[in-house]
PDB file of N, CA and C in Angstrom:
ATOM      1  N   UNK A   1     -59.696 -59.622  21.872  1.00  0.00           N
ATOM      2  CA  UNK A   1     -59.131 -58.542  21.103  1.00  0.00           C
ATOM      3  C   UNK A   1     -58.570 -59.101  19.802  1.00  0.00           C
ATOM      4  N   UNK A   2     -58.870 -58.186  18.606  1.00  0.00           N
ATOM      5  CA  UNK A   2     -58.250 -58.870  17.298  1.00  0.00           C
ATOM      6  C   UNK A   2     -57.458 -57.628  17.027  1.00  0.00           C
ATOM      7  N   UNK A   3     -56.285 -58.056  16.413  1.00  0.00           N
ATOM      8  CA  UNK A   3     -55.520 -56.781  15.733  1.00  0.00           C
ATOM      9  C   UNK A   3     -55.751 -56.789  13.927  1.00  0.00           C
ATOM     10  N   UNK A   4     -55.693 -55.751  13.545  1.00  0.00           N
ATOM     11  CA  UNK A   4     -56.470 -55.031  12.340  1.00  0.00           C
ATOM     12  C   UNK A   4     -55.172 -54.386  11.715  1.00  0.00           C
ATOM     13  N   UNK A   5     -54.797 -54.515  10.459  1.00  0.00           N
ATOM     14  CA  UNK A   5     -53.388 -53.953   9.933  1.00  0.00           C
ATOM     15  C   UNK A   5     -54.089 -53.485   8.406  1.00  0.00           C
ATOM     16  N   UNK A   6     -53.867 -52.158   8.331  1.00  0.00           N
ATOM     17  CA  UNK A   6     -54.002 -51.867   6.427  1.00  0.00           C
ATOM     18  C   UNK A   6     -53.045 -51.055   5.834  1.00  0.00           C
ATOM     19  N   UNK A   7     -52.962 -50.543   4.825  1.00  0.00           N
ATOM     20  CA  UNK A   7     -52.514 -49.942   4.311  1.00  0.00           C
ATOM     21  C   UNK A   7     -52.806 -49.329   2.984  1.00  0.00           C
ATOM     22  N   UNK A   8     -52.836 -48.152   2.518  1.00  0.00           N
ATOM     23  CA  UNK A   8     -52.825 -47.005   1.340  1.00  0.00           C
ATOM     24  C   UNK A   8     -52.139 -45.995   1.221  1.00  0.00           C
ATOM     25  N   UNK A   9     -51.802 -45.737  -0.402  1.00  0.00           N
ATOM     26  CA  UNK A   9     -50.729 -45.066  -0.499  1.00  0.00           C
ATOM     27  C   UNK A   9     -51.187 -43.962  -0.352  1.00  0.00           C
ATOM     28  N   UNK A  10     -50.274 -42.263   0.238  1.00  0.00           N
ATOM     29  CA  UNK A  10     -50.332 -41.561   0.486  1.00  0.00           C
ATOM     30  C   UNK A  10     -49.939 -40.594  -0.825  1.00  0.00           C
ATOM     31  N   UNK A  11     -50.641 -39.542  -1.502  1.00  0.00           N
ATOM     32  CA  UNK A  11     -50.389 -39.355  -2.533  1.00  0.00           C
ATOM     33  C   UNK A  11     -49.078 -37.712  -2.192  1.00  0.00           C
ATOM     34  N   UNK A  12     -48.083 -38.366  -2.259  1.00  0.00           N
ATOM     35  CA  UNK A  12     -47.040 -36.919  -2.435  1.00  0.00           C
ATOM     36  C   UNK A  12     -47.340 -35.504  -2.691  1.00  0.00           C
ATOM     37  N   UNK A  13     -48.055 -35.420  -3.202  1.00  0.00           N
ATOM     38  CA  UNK A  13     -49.012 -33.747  -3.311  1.00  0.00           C
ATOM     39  C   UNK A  13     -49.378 -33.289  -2.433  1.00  0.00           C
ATOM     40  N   UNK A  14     -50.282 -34.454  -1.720  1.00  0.00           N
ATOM     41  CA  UNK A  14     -51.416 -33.659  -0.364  1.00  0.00           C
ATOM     42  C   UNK A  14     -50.860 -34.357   0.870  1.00  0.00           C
ATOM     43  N   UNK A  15     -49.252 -35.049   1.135  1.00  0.00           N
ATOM     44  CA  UNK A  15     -48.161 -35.036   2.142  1.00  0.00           C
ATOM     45  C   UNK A  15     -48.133 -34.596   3.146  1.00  0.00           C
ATOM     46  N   UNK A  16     -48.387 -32.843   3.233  1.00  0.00           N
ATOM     47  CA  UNK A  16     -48.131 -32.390   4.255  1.00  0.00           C
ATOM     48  C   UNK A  16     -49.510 -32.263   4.739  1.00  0.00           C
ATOM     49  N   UNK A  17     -50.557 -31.987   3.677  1.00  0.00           N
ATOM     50  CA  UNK A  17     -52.046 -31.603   4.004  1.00  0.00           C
ATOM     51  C   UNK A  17     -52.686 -33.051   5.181  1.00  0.00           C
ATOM     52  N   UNK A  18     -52.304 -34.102   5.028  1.00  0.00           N
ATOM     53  CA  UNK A  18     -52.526 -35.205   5.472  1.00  0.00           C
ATOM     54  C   UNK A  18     -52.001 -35.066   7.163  1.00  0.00           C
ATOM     55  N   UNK A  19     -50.647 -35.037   7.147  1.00  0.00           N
ATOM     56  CA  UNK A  19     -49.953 -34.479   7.786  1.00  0.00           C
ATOM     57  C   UNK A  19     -50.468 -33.736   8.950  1.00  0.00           C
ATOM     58  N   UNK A  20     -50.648 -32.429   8.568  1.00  0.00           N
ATOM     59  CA  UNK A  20     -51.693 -31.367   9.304  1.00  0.00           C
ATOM     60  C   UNK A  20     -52.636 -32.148   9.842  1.00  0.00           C
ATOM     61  N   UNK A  21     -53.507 -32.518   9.050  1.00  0.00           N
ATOM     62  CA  UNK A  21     -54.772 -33.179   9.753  1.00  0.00           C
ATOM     63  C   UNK A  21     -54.335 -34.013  10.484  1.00  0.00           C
ATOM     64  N   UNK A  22     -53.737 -34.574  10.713  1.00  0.00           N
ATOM     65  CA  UNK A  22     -53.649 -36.170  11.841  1.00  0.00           C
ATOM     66  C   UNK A  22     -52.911 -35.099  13.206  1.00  0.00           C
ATOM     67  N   UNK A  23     -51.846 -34.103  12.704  1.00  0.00           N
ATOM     68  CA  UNK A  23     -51.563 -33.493  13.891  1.00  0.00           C
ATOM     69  C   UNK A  23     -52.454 -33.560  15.007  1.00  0.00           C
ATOM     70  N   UNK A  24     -53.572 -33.008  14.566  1.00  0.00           N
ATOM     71  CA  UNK A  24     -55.090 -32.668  15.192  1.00  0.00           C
ATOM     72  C   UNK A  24     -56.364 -32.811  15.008  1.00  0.00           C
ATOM     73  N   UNK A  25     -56.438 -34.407  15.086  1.00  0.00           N
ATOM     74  CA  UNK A  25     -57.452 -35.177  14.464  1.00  0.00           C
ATOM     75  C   UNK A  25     -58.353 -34.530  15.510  1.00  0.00           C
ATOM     76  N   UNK A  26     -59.791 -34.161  14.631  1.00  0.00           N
ATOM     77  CA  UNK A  26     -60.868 -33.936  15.909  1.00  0.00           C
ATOM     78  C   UNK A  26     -61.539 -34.858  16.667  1.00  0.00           C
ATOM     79  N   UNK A  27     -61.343 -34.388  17.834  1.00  0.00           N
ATOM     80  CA  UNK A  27     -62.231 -35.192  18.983  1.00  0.00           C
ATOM     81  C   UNK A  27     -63.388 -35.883  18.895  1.00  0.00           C
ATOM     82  N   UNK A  28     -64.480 -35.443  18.118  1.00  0.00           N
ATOM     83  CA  UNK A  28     -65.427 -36.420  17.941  1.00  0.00           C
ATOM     84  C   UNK A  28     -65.292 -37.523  16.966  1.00  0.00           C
ATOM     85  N   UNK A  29     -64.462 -37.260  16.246  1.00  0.00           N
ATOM     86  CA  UNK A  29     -63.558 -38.393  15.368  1.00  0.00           C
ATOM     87  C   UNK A  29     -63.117 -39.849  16.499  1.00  0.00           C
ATOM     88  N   UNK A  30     -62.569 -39.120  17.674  1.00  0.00           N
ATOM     89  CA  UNK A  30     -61.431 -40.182  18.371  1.00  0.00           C
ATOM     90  C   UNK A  30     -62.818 -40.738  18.874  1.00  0.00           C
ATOM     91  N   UNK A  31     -63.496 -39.633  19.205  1.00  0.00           N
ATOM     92  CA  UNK A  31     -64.809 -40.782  20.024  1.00  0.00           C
ATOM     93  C   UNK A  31     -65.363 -41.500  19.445  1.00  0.00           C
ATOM     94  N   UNK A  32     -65.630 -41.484  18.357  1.00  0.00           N
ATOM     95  CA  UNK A  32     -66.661 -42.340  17.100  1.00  0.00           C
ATOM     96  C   UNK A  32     -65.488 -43.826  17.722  1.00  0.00           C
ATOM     97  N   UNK A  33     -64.156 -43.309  17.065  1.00  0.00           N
ATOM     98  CA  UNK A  33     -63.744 -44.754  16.950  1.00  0.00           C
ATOM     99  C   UNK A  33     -64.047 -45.513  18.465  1.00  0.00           C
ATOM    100  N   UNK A  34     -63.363 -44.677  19.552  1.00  0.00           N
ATOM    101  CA  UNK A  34     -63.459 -45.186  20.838  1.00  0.00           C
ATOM    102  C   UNK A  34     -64.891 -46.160  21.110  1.00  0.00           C
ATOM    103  N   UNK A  35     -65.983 -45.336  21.069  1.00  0.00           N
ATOM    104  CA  UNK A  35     -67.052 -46.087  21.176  1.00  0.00           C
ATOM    105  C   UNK A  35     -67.532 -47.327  19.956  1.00  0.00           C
ATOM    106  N   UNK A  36     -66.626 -47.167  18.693  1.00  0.00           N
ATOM    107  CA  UNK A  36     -67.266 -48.330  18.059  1.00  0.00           C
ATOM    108  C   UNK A  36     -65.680 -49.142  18.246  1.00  0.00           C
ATOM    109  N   UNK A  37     -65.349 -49.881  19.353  1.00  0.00           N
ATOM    110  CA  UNK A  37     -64.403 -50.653  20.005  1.00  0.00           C
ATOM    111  C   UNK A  37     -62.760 -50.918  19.509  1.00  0.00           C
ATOM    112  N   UNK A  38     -62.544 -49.699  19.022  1.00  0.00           N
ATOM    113  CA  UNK A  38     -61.356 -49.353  18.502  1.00  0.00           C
ATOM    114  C   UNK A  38     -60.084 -48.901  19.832  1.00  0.00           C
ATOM    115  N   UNK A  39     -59.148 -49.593  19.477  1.00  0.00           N
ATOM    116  CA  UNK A  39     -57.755 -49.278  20.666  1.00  0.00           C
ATOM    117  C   UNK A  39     -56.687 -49.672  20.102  1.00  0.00           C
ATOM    118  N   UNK A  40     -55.928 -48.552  20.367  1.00  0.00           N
ATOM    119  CA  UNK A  40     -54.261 -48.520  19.685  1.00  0.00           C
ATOM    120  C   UNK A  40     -54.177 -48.518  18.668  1.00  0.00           C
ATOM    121  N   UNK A  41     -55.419 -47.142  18.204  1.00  0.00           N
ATOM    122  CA  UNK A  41     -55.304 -46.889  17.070  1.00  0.00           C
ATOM    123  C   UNK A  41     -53.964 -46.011  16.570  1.00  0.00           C
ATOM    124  N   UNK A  42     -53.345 -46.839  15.225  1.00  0.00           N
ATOM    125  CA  UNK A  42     -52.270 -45.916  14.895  1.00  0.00           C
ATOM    126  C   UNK A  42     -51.473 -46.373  13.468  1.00  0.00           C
ATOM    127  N   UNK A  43     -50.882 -45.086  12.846  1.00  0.00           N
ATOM    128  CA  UNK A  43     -51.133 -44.799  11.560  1.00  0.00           C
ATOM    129  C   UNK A  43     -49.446 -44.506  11.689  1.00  0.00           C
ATOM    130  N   UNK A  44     -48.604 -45.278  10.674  1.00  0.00           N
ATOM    131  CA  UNK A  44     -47.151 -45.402  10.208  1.00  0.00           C
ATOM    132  C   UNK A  44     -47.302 -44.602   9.308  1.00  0.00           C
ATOM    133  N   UNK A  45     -46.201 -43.986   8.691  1.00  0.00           N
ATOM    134  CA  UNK A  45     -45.894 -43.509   7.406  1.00  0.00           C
ATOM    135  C   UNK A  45     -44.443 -44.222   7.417  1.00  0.00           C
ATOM    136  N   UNK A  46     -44.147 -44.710   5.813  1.00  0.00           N
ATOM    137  CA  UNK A  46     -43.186 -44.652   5.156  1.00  0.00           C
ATOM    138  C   UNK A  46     -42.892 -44.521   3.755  1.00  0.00           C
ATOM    139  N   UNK A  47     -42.107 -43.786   3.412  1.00  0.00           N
ATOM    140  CA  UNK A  47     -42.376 -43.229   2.275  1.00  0.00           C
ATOM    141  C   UNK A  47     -43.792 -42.680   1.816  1.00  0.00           C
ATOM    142  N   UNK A  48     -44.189 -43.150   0.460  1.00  0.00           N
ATOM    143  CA  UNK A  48     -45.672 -43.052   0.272  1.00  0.00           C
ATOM    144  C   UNK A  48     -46.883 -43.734   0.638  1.00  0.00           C
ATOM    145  N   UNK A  49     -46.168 -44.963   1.886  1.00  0.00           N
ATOM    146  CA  UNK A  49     -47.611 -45.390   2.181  1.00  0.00           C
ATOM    147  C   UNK A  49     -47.598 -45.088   3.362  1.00  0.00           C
ATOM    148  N   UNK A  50     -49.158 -45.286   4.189  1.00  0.00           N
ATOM    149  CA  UNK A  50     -49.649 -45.160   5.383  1.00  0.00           C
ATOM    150  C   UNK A  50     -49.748 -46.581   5.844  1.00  0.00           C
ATOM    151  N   UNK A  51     -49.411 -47.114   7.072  1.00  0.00           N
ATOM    152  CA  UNK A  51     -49.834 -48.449   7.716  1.00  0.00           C
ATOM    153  C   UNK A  51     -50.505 -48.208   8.679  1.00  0.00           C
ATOM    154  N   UNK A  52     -51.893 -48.535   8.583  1.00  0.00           N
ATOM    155  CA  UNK A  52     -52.872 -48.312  10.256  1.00  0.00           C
ATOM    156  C   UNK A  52     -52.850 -49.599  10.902  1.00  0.00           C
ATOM    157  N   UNK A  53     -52.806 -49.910  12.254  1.00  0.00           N
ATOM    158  CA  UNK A  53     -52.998 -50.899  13.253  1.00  0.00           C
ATOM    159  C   UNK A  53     -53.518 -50.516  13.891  1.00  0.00           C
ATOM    160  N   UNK A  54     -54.900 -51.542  14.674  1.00  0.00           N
ATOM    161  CA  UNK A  54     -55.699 -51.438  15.369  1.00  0.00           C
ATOM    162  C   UNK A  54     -56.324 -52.540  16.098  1.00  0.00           C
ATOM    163  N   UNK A  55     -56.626 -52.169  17.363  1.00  0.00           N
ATOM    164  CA  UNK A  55     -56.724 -53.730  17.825  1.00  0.00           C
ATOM    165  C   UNK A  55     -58.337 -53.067  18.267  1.00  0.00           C
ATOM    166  N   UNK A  56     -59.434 -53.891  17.871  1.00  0.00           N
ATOM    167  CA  UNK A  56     -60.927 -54.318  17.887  1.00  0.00           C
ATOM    168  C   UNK A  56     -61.136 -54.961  19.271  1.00  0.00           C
ATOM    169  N   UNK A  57     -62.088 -54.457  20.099  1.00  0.00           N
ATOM    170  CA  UNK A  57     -62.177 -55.273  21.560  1.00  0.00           C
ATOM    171  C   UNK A  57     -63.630 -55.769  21.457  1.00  0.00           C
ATOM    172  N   UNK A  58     -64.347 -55.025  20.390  1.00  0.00           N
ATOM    173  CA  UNK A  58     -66.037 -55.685  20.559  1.00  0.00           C
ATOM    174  C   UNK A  58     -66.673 -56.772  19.783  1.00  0.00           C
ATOM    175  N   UNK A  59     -68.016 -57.149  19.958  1.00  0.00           N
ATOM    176  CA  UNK A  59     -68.131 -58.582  18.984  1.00  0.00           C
ATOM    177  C   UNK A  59     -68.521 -58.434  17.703  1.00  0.00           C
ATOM    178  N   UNK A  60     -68.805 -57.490  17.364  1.00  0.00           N
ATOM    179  CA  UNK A  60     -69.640 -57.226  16.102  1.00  0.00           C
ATOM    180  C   UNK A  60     -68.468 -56.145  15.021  1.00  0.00           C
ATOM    181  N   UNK A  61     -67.429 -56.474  14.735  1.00  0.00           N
ATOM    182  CA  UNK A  61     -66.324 -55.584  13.479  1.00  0.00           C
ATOM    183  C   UNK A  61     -67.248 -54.698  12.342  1.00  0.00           C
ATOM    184  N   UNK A  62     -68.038 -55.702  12.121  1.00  0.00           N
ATOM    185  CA  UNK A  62     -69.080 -54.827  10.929  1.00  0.00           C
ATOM    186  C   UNK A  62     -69.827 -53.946  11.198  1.00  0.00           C
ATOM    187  N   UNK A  63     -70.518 -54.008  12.595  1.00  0.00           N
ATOM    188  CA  UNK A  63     -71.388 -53.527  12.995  1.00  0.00           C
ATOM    189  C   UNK A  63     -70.883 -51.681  13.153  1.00  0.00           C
ATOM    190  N   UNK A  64     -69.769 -52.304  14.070  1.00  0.00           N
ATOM    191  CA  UNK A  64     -69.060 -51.284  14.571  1.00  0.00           C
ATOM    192  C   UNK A  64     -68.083 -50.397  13.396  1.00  0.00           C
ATOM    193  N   UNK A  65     -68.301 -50.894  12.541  1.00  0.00           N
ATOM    194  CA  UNK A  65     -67.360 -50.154  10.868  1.00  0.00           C
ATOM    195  C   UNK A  65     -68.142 -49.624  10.831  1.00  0.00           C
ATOM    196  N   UNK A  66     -69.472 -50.100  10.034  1.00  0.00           N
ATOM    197  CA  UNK A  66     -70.813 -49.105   9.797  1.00  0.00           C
ATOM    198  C   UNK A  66     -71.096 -48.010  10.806  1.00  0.00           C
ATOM    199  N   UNK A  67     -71.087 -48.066  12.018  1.00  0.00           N
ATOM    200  CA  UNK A  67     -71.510 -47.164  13.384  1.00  0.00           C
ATOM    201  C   UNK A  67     -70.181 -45.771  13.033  1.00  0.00           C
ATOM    202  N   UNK A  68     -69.347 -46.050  12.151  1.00  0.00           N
ATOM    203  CA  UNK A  68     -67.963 -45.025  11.824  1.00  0.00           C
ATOM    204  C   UNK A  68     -68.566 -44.918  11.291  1.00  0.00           C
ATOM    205  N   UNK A  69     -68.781 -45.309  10.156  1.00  0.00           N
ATOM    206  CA  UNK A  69     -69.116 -44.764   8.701  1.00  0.00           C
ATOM    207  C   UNK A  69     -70.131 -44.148   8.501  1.00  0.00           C
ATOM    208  N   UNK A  70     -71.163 -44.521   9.760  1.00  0.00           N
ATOM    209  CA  UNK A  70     -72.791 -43.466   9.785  1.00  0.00           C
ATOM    210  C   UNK A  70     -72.587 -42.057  10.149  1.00  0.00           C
ATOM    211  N   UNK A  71     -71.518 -42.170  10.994  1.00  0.00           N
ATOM    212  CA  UNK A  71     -70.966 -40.742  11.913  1.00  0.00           C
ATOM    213  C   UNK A  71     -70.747 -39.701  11.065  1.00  0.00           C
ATOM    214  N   UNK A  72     -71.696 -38.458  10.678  1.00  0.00           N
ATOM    215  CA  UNK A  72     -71.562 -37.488  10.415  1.00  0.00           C
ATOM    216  C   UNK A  72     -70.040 -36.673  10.421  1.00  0.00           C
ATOM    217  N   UNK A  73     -69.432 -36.613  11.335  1.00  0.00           N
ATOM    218  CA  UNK A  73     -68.402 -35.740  11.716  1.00  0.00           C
ATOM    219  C   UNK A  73     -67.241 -36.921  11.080  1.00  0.00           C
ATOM    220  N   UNK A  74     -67.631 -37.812  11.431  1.00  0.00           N
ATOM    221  CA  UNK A  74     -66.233 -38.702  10.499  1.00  0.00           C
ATOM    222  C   UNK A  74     -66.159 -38.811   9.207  1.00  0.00           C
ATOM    223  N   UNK A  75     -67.623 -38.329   8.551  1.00  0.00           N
ATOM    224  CA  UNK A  75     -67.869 -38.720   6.878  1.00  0.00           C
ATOM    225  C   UNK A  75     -66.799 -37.048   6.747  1.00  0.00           C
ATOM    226  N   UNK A  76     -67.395 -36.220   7.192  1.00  0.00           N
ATOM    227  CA  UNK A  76     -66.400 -34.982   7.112  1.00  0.00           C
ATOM    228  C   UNK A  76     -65.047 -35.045   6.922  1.00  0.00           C
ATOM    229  N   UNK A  77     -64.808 -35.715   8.432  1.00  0.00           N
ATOM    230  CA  UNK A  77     -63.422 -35.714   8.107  1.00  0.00           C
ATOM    231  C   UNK A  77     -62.990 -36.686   7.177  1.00  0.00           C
ATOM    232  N   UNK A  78     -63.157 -38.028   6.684  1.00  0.00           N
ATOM    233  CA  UNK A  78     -63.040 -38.619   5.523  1.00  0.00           C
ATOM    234  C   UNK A  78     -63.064 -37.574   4.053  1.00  0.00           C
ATOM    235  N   UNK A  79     -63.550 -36.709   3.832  1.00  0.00           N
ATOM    236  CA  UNK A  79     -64.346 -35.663   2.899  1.00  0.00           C
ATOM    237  C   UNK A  79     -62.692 -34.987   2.864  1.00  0.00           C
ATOM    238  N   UNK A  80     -62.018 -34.955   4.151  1.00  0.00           N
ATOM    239  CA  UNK A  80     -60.503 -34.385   3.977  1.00  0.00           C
ATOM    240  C   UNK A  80     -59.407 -35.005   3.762  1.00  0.00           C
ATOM    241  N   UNK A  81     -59.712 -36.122   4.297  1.00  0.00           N
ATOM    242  CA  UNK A  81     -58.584 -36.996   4.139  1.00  0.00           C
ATOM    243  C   UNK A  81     -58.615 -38.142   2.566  1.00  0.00           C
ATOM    244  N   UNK A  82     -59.617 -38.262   2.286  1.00  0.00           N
ATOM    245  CA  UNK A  82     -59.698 -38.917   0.874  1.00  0.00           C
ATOM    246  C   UNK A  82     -58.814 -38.512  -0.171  1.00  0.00           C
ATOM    247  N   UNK A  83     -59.021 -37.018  -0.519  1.00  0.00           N
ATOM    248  CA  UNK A  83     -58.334 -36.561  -1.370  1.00  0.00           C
ATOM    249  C   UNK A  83     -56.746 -36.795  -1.136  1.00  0.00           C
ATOM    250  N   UNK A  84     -55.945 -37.073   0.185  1.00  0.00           N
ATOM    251  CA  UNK A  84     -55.126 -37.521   0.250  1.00  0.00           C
ATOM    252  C   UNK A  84     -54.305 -38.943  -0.338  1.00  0.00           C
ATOM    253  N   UNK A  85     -55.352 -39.553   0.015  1.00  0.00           N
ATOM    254  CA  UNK A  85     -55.245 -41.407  -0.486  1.00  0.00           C
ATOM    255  C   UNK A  85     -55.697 -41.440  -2.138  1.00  0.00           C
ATOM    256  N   UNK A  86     -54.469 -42.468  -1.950  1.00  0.00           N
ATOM    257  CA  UNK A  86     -55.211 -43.861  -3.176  1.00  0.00           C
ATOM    258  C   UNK A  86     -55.111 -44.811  -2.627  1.00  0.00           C
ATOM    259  N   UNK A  87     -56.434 -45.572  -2.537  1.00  0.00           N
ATOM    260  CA  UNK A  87     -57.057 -46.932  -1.807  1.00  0.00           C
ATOM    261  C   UNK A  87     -55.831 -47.724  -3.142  1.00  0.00           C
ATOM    262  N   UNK A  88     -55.093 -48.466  -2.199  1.00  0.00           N
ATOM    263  CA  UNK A  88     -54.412 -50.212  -2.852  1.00  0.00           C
ATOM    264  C   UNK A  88     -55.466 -51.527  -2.735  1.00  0.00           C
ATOM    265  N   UNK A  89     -56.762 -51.057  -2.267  1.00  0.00           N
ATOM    266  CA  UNK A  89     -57.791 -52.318  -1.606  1.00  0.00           C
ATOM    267  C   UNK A  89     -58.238 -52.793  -3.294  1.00  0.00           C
ATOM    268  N   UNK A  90     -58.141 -54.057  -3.329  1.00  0.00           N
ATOM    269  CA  UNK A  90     -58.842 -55.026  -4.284  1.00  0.00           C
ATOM    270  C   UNK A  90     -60.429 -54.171  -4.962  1.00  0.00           C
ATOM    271  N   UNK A  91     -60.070 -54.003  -5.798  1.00  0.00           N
ATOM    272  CA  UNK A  91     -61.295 -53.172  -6.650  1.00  0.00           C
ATOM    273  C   UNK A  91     -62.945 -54.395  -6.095  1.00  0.00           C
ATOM    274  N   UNK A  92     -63.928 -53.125  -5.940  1.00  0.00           N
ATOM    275  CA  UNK A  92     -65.397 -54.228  -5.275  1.00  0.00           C
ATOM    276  C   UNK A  92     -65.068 -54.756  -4.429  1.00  0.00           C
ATOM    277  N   UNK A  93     -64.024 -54.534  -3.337  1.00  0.00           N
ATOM    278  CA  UNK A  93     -64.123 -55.089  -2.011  1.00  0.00           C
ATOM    279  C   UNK A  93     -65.170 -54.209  -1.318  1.00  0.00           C
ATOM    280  N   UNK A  94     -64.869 -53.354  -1.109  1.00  0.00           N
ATOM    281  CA  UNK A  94     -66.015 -52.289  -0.257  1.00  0.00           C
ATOM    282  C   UNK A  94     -64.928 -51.736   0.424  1.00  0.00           C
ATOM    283  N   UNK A  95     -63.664 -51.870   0.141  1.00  0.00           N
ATOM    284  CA  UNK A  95     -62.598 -51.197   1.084  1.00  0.00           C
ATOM    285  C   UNK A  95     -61.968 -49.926   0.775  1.00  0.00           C
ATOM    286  N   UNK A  96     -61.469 -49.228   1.619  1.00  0.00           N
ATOM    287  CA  UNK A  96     -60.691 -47.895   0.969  1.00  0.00           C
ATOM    288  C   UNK A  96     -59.364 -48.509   1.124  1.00  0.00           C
ATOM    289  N   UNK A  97     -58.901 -48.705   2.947  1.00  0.00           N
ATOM    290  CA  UNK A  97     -57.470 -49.010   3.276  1.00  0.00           C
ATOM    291  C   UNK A  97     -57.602 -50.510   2.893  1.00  0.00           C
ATOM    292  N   UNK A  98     -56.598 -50.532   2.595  1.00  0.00           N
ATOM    293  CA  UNK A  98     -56.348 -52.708   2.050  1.00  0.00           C
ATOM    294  C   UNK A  98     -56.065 -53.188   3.573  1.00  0.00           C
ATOM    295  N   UNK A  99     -56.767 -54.030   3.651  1.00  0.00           N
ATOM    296  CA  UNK A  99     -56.641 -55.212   4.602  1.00  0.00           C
ATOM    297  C   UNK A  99     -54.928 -55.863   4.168  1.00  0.00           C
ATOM    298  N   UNK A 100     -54.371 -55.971   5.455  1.00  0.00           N
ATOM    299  CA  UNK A 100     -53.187 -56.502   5.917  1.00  0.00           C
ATOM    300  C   UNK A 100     -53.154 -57.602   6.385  1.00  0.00           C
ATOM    301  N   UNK A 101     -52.690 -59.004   5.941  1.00  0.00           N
ATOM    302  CA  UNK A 101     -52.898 -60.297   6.626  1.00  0.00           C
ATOM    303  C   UNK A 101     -51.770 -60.501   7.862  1.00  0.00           C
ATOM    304  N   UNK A 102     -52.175 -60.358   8.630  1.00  0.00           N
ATOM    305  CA  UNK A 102     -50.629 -60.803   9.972  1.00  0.00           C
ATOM    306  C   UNK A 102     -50.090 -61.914   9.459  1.00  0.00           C
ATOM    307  N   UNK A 103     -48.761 -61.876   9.646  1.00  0.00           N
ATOM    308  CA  UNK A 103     -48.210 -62.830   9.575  1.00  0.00           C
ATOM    309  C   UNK A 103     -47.108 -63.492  10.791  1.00  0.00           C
ATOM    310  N   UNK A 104     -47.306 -62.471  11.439  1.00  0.00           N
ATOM    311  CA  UNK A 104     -46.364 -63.167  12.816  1.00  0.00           C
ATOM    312  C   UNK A 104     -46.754 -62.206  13.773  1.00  0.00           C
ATOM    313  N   UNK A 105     -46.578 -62.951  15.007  1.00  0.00           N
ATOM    314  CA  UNK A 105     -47.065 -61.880  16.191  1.00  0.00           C
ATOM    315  C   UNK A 105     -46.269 -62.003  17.659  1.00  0.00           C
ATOM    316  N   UNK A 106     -45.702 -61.598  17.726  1.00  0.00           N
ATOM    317  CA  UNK A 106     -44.638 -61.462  19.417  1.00  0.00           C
ATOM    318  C   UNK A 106     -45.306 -61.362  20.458  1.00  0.00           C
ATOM    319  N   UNK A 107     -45.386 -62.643  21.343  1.00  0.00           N
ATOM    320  CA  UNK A 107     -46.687 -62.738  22.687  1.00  0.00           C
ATOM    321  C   UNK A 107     -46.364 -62.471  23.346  1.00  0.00           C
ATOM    322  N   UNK A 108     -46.736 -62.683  24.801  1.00  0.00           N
ATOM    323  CA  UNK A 108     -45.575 -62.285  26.109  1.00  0.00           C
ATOM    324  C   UNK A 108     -45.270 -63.244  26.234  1.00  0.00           C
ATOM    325  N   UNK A 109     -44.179 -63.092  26.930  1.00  0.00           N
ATOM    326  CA  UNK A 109     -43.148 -64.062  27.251  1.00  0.00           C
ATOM    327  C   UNK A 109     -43.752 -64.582  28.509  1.00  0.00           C
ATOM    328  N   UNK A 110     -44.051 -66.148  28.112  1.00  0.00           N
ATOM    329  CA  UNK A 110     -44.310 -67.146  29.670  1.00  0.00           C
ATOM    330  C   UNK A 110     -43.144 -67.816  30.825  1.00  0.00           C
ATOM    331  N   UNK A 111     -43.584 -67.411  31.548  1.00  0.00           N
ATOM    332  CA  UNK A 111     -42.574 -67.340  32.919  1.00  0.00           C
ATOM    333  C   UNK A 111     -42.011 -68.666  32.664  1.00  0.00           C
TER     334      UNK A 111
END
């Protein structure tokens, strides 16, 4: 399992519109991610930015990005949620949300 951290700012205008939508993200949305090896998926707000974390269980990250990004029903819902964001990702990365580098991580505690 790898954990996955990004972040983009949330634009104050479309706040609540963003908002709404995540209330009741659609189901074939959750499945896209589910099946392309996505778990504990989840999305912070503070202030104007969004922080997503996600922990990846399969071998192929790219593979399984693209397998989202082919998904009809997710390009949709992207189609709603865009207008929300401004990508902070490094201009010509290929990114929307900016990649988050970990910097510390709390393990379990060994007996």
């Amino acid at each position: 399992m790898r954990r996955h951290g990004t972040v983009i700012r949330l634009r104050p205008e479309q706040r609540e519109e963003y908002l709404r939508l995540h209330a009741a993200v659609w189901p074939g949305v959750e499945q896209t991610l589910r099946e392309a090896n996505i778990r504990n998926y989840t999305i912070f707000l503070h202030d104007d930015l969004l922080f997503g974390y996600y922990e990846y269980v399969g071998a192929d990250h790219a593979a399984d990005q693209a397998r989202i990004a082919a998904d009809p029903q997710t390009r949709q819902w992207w189609e709603l949620t865009a207008p929300c964001q401004e990508s902070l990702a490094e201009p010509g990365s290929g990114d929307w949300w900016a990649p988050m580098r970990e910097v510390w991580h709390l393990t379990e505690e060994t007996p």
